[in-house]
Protein backbone atom coordinates (compact mmCIF):
# COMPACT_ATOMS: atom_id res chain seq x y z
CA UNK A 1 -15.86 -57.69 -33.23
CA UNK A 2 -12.54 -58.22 -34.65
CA UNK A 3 -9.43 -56.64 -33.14
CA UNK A 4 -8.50 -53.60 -35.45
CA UNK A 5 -5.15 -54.33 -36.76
CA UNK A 6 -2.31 -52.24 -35.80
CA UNK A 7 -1.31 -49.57 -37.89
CA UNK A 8 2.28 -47.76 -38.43
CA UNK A 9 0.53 -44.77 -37.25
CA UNK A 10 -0.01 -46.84 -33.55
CA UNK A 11 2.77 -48.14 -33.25
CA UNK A 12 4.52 -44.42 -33.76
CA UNK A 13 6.46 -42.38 -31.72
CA UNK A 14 2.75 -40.87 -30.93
CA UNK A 15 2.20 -43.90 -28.31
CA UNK A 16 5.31 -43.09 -26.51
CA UNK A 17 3.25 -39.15 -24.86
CA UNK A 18 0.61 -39.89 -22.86
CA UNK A 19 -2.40 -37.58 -24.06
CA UNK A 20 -5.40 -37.42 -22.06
CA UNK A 21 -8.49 -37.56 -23.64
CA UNK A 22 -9.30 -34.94 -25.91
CA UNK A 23 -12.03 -32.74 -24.25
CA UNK A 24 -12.61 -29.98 -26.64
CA UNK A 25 -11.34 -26.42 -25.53
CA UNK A 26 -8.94 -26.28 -22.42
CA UNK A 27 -10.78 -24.88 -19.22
CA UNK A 28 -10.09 -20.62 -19.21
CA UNK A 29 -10.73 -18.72 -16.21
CA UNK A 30 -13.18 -16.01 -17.04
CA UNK A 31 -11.90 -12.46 -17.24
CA UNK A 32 -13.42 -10.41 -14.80
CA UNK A 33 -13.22 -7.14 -13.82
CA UNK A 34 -11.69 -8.35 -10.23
CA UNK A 35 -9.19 -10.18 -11.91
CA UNK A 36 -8.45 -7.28 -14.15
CA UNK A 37 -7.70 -5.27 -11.09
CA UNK A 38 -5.94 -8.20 -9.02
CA UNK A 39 -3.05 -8.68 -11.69
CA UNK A 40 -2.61 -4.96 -11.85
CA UNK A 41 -2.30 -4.73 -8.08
CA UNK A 42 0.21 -7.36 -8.29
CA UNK A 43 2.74 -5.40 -11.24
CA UNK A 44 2.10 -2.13 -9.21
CA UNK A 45 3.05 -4.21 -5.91
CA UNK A 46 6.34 -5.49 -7.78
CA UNK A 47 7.87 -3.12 -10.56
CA UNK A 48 5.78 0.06 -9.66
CA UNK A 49 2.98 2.04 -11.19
CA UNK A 50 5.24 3.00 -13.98
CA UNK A 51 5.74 -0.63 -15.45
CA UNK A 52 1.28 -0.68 -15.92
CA UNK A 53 0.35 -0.66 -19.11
CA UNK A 54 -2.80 -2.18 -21.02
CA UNK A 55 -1.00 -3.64 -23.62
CA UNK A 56 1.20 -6.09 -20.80
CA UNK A 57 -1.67 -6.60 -18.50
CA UNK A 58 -3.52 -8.40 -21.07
CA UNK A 59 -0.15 -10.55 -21.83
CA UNK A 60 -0.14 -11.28 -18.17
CA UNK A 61 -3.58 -12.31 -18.34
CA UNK A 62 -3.29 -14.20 -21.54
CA UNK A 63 -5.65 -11.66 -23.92
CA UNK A 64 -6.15 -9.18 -26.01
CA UNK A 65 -6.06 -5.43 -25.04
CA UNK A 66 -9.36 -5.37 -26.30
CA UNK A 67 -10.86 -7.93 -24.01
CA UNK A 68 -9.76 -5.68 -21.03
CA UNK A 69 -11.81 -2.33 -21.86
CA UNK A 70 -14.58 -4.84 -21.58
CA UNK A 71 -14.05 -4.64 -17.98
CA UNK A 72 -12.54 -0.92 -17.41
CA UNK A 73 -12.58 2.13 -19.07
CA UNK A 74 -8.82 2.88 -19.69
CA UNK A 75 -6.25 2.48 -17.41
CA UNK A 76 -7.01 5.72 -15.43
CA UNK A 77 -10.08 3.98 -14.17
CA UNK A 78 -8.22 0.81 -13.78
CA UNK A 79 -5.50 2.68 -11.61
CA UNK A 80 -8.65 4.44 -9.55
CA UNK A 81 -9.80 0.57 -9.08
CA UNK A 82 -6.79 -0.34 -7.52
CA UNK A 83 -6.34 2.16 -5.15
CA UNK A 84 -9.97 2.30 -4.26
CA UNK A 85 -9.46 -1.97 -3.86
CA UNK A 86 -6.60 -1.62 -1.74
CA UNK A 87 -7.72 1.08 0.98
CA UNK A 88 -11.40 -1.68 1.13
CA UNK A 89 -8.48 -3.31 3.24
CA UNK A 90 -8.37 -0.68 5.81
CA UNK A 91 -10.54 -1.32 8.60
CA UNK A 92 -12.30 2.00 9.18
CA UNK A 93 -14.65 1.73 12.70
CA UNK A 94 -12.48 2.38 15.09
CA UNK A 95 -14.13 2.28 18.28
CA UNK A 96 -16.45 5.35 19.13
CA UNK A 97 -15.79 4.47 23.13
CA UNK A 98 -12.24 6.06 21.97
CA UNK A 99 -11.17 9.60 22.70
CA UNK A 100 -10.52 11.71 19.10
CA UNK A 101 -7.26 11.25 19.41
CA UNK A 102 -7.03 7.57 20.13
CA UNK A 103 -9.35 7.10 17.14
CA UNK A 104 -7.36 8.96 14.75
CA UNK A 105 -3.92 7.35 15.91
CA UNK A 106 -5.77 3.62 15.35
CA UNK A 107 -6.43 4.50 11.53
CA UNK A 108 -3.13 5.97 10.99
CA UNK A 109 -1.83 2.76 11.97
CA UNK A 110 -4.12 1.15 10.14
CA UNK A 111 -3.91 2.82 6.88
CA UNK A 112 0.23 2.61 6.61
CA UNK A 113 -0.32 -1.04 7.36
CA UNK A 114 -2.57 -1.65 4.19
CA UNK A 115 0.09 0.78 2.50
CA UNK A 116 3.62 -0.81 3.38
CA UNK A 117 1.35 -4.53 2.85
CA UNK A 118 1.04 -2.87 -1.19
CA UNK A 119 4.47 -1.19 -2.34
CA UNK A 120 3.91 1.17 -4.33
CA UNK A 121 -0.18 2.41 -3.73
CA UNK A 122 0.99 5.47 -1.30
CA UNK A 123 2.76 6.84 -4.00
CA UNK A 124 0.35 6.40 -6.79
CA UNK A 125 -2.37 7.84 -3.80
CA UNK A 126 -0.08 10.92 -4.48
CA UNK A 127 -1.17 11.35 -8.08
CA UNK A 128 -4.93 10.75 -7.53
CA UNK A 129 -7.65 12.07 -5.89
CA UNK A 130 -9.16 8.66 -4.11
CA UNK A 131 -12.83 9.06 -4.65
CA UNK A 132 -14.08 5.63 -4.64
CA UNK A 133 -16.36 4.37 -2.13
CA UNK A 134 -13.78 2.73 0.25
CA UNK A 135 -11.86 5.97 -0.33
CA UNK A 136 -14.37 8.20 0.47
CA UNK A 137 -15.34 6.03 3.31
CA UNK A 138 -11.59 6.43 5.00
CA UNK A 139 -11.73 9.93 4.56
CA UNK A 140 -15.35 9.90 6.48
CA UNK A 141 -13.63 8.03 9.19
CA UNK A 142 -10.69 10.07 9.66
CA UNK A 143 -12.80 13.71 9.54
CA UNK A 144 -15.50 12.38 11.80
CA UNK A 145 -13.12 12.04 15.06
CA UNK A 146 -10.91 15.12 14.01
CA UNK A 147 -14.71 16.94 14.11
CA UNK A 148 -14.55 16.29 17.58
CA UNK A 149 -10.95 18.07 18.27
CA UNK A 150 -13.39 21.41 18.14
CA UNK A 151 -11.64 23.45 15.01
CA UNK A 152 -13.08 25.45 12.98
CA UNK A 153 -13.52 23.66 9.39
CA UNK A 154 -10.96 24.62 7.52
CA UNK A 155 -8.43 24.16 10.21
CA UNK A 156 -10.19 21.03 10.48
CA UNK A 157 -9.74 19.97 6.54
CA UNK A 158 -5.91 20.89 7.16
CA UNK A 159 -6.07 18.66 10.26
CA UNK A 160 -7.02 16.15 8.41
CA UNK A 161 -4.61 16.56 5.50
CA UNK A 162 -1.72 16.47 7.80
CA UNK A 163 -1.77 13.51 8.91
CA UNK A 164 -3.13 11.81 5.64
CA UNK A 165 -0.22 13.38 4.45
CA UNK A 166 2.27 12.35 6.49
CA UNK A 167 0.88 8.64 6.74
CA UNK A 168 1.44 8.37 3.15
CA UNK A 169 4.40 9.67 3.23
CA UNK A 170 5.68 7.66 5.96
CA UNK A 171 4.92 4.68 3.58
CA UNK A 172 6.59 6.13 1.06
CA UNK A 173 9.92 5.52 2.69
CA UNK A 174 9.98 1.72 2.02
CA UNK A 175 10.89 -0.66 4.53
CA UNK A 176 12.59 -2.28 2.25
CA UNK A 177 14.73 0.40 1.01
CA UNK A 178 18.58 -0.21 1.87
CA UNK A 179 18.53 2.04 4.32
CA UNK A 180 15.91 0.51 5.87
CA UNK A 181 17.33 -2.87 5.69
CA UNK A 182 20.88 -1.39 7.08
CA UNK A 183 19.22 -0.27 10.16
CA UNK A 184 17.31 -3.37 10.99
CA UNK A 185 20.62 -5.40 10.43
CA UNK A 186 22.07 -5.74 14.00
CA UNK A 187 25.69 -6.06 12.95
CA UNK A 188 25.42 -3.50 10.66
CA UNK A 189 23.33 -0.87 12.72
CA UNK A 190 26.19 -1.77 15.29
CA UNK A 191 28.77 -0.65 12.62
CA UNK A 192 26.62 2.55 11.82
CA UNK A 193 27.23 3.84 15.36
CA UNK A 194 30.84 3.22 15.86
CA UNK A 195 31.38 5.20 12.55
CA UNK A 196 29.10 8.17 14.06
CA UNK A 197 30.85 8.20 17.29
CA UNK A 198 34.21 8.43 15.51
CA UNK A 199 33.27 11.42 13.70
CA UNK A 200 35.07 14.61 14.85
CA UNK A 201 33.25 15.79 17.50
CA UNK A 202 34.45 19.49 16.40
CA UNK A 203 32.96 19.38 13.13
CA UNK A 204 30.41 17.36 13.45
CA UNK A 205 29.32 17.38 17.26
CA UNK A 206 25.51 17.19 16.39
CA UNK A 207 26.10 13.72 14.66
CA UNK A 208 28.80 12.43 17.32
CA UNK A 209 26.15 12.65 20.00
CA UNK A 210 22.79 11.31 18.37
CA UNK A 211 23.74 9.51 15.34
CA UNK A 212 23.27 6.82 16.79
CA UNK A 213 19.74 7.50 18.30
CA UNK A 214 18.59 8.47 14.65
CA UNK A 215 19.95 5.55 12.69
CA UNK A 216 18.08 2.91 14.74
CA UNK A 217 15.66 0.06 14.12
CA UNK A 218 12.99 2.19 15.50
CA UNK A 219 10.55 2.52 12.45
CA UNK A 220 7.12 1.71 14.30
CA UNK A 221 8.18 3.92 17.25
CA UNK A 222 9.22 6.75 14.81
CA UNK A 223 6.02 6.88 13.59
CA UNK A 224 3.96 6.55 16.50
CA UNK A 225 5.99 9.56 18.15
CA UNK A 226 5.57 11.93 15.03
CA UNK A 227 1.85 11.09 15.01
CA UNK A 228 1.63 12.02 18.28
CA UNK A 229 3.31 15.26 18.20
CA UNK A 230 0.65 15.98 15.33
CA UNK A 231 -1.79 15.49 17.37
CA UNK A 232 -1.06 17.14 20.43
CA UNK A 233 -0.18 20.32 18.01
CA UNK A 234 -3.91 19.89 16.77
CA UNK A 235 -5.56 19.42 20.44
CA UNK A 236 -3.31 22.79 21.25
CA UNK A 237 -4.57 24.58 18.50
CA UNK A 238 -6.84 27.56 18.56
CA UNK A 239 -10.52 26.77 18.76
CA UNK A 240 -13.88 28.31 18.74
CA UNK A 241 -16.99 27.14 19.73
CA UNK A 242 -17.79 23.50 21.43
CA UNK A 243 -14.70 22.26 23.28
CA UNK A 244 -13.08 18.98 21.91
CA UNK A 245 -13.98 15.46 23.92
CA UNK A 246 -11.50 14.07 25.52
């Protein structure tokens, strides 16, 4: 066959792009429902639960908002997703050869792990009541050992919100915050305590003495101390019936 002779149209600026061939439609990753909840983990993680809405997820995700209440209710269920996703991350068998208290201290740790890995899911676990099935399933975990401390149930359920509590809370106060960041600054935390130790011992002798000792890198020991002050206040408490195992 004859060569086709060359047109204007080839010899165009056209030829100068390299187009691969034409395929029909480009490849799109479905939209799933794990998707849906993965890019909402990721603006709660980075601007906060506040900056979620339906109407920018699907722009992140390159839809409509209609295409996402394919995949969730409304947003409340999406946020109970989220949370319910995140604390799946917690690893919640501690080892039964541990005493009560061992067990309990090992998914404290756990738990603000997951939270301080996710900014901003400790305060949204504030607003909700975390009934999924990995939420429910830390809760289990957590009561199960503090059954063993010997209480009576309700001091028991208060037992157990205390420290839920103050694990969440202890997330809460960011790591990344500036006061954080001051204290874990050597030249700065250095700073910090020549400015505490200059203060006028007759006004402020409280600060003079152990400024320094509170304005320290010591965030993992600060919480391991305060849980275990909980604790011990829980294994002094009053009981009735069995005794607690040790």
């Amino acid at each position: 066959m004859a060569n086709r002779p060359q047109t204007a149209a080839d010899t165009g600026p056209r030829l100068l792009w390299f187009s691969p061939p034409d395929t029909g439609d480009s490849p799109r990753r479905a939209l799933t429902r794990e998707r849906v909840v993965a890019e909402a983990l990721t603006v709660i993680s980075t601007d906060g639960a506040g900056a979620l809405s339906m109407r920018a997820l699907a722009t992140r995700l390159g839809v409509v908002p209609a295409a996402l209440y394919r995949h969730v209710r409304n947003k409340e269920q999406l946020l109970d997703l989220v949370v319910d996703g995140v604390l799946a991350e917690a690893d919640c068998q501690p080892s039964p050869a541990l005493a009560w208290t061992e067990q309990v201290t090992v998914l404290a740790h756990r738990l603000r792990a997951v939270l301080e890995d996710h900014p901003g899911i400790a305060g949204l676990l504030k607003t909700r009541d975390p009934l999924g099935p990995h939420s429910l399933a830390l809760a289990e975990a957590f009561l199960a050992p503090l059954q063993e401390a010997g209480l009576p149930p309700k001091q028991t359920a208060l037992a157990f919100s205390l420290i839920y509590d103050y694990t969440l809370g202890f997330a809460l106060s960011d790591r990344t915050t500036i006061n954080e960041q001051r204290v874990q600054d050597t030249a700065t935390r250095r700073q910090l305590h020549a400015f505490f130790r200059s203060l006028p011992a007759d006004r402020f002798p409280a600060l003079a003495a152990l400024g320094q000792h509170i304005w320290a890198g010591n965030r993992n020991q600060r919480f391991t101390a305060s849980l275990h002050t909980l604790l011990r206040g829980i294994q002094t408490a009053p009981r009735s019936g069995r005794q607690p195992r040790r």
